[in-house]
N, C-alpha and C. Protein backbone atom coordinates (compact mmCIF):
# COMPACT_ATOMS: atom_id res chain seq x y z
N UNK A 1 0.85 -1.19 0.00
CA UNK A 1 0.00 0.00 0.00
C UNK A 1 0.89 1.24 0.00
N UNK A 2 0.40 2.48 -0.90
CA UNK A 2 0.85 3.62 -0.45
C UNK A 2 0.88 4.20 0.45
N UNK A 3 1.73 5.42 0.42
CA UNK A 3 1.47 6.07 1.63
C UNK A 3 0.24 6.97 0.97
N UNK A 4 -0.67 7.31 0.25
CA UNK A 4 -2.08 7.52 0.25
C UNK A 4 -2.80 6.92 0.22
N UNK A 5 -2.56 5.83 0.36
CA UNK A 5 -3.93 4.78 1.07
C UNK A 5 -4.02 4.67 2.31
N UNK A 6 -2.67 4.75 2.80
CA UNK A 6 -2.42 4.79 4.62
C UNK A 6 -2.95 5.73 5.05
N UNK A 7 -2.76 6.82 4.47
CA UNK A 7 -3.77 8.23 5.07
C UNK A 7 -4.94 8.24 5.17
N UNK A 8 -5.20 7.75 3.73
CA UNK A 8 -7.06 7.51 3.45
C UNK A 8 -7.20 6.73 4.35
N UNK A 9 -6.98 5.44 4.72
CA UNK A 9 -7.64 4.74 5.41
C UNK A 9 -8.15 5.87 6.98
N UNK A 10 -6.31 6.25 7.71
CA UNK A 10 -6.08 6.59 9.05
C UNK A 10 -7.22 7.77 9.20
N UNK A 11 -7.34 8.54 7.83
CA UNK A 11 -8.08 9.47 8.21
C UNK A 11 -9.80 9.17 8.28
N UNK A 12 -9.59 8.17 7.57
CA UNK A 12 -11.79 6.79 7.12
C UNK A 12 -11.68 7.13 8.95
N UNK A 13 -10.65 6.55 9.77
CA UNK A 13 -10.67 5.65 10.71
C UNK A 13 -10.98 6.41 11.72
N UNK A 14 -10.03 7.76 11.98
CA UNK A 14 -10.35 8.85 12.79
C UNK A 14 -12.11 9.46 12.81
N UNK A 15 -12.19 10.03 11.30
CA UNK A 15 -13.65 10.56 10.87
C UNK A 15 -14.46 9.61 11.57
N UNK A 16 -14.57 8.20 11.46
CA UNK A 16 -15.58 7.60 12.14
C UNK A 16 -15.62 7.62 13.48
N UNK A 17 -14.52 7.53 14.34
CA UNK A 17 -14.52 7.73 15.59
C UNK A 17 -14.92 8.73 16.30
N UNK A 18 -14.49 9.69 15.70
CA UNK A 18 -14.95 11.46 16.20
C UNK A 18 -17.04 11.00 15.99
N UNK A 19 -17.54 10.99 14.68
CA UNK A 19 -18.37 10.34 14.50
C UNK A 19 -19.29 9.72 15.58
N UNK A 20 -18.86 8.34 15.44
CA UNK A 20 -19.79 7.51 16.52
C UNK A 20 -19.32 8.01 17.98
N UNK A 21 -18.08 8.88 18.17
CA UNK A 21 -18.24 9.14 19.70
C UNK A 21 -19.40 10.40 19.93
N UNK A 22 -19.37 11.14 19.46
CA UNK A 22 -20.30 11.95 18.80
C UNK A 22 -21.91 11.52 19.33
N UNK A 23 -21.96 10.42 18.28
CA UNK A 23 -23.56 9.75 18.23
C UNK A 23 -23.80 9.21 19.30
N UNK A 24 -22.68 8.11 20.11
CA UNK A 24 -22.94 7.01 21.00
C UNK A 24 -23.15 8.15 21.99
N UNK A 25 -22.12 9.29 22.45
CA UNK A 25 -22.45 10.20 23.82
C UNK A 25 -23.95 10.43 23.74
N UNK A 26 -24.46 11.06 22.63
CA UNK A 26 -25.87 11.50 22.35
C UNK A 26 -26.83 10.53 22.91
N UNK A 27 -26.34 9.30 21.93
CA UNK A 27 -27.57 7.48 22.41
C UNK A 27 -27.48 7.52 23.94
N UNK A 28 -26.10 7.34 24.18
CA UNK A 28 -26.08 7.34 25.88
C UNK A 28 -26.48 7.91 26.89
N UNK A 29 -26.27 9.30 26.62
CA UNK A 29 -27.03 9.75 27.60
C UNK A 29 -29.06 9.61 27.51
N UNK A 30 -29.30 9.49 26.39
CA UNK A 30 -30.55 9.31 26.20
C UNK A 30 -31.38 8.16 27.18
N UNK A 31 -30.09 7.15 26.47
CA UNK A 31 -30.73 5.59 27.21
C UNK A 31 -30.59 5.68 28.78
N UNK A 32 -29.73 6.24 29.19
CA UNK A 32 -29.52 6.13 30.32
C UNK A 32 -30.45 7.31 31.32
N UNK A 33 -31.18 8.13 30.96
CA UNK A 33 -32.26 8.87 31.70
C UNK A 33 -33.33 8.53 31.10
N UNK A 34 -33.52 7.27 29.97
CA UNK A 34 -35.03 7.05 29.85
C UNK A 34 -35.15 5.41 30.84
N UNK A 35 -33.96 4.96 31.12
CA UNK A 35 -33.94 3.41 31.55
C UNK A 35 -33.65 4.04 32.87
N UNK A 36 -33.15 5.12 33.37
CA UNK A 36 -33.47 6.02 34.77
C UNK A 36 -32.40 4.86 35.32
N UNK A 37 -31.25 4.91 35.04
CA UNK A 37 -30.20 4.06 35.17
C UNK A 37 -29.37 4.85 37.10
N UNK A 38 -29.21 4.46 37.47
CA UNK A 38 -29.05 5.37 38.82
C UNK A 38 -27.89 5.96 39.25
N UNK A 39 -27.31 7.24 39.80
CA UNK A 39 -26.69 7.82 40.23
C UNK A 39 -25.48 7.98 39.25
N UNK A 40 -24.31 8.03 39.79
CA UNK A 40 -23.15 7.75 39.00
C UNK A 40 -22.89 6.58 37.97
N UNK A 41 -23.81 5.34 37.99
CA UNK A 41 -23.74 4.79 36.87
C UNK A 41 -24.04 5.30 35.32
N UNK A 42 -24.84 6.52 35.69
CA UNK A 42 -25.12 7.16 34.26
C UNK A 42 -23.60 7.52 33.20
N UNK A 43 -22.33 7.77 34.10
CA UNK A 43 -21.38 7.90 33.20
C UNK A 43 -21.12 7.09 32.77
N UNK A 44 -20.72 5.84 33.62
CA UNK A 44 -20.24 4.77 33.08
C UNK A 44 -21.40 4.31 32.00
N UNK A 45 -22.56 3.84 31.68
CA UNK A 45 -23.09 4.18 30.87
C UNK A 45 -22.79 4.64 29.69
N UNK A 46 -22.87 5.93 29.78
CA UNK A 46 -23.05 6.76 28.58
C UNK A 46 -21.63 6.72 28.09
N UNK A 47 -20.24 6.57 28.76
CA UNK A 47 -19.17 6.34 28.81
C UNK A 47 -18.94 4.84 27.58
N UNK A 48 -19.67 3.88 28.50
CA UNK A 48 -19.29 2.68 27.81
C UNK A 48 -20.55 2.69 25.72
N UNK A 49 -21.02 3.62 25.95
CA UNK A 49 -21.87 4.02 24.83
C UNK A 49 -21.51 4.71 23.43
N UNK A 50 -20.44 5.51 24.23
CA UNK A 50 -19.47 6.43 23.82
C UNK A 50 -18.50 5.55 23.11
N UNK A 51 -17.58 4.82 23.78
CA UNK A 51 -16.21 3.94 23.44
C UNK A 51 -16.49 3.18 22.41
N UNK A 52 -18.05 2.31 22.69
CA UNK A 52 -18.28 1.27 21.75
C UNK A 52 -18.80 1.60 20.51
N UNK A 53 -19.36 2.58 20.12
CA UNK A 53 -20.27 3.50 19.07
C UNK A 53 -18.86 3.94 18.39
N UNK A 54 -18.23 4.89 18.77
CA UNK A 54 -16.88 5.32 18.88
C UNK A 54 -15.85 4.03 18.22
N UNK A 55 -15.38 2.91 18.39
CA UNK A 55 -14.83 2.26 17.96
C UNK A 55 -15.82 1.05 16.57
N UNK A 56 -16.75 1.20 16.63
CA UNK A 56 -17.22 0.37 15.56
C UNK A 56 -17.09 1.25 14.34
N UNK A 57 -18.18 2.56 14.43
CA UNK A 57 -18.10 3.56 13.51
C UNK A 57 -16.68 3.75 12.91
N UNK A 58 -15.80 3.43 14.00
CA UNK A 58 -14.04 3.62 13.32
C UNK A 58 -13.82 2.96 12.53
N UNK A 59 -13.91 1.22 13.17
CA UNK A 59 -13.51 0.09 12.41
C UNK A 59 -14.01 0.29 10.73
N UNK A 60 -15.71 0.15 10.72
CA UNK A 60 -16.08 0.24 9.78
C UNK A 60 -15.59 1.27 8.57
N UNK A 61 -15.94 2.44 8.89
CA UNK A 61 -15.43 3.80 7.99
C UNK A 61 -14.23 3.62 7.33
N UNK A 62 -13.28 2.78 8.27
CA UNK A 62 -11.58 2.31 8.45
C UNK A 62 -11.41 1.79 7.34
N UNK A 63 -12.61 0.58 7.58
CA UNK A 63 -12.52 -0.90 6.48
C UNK A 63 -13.08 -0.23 5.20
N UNK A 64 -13.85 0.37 5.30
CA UNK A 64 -14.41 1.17 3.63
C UNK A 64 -13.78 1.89 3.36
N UNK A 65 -13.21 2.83 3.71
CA UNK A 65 -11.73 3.44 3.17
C UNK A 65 -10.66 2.53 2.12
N UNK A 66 -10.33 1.39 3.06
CA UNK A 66 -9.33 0.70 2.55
C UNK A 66 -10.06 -0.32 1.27
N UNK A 67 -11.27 -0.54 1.77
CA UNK A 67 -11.75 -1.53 0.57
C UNK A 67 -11.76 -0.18 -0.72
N UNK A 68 -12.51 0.49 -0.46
CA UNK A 68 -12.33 2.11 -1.61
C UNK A 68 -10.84 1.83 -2.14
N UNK A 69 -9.89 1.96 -1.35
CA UNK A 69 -8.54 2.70 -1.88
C UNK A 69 -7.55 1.20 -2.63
N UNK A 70 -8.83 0.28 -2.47
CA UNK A 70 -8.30 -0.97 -3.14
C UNK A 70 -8.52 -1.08 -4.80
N UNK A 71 -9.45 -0.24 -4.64
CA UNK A 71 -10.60 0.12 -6.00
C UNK A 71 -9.22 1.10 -7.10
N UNK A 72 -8.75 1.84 -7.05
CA UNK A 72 -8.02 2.46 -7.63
C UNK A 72 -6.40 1.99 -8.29
């Protein structure tokens, strides 16, 4: 691979993360004051909502980048 596919991908990979951390904080806190989740568990929560939203959205975006930059 080039070094512009390495970028494309790193940058697929970042964009999605910023992304789903983005979305998952949003989902999280949602779920977690409609499921009235209690006290300080609400971070961890919305926390663990965050990371996991946050790292899929990465992976994926990551992997379509690179399948894209296979295309060329």
């Amino acid at each position: 691979m080039d070094k512009r596919c390495v970028n494309r991908v790193t940058t697929g990979a970042m964009l999605g993360g910023a992304v789903g951390g983005a979305v998952g904080a949003v989902y999280g806190t949602y779920e977690a004051f409609a499921y009235k989740v209690p006290g300080l568990l609400k971070v961890r929560h919305i926390g663990r909502a965050t990371v996991t939203s946050s790292a899929l959205f990465g992976l994926f975006l990551g992997a379509g980048s690179l399948l894209q930059c296979g295309r060329r």
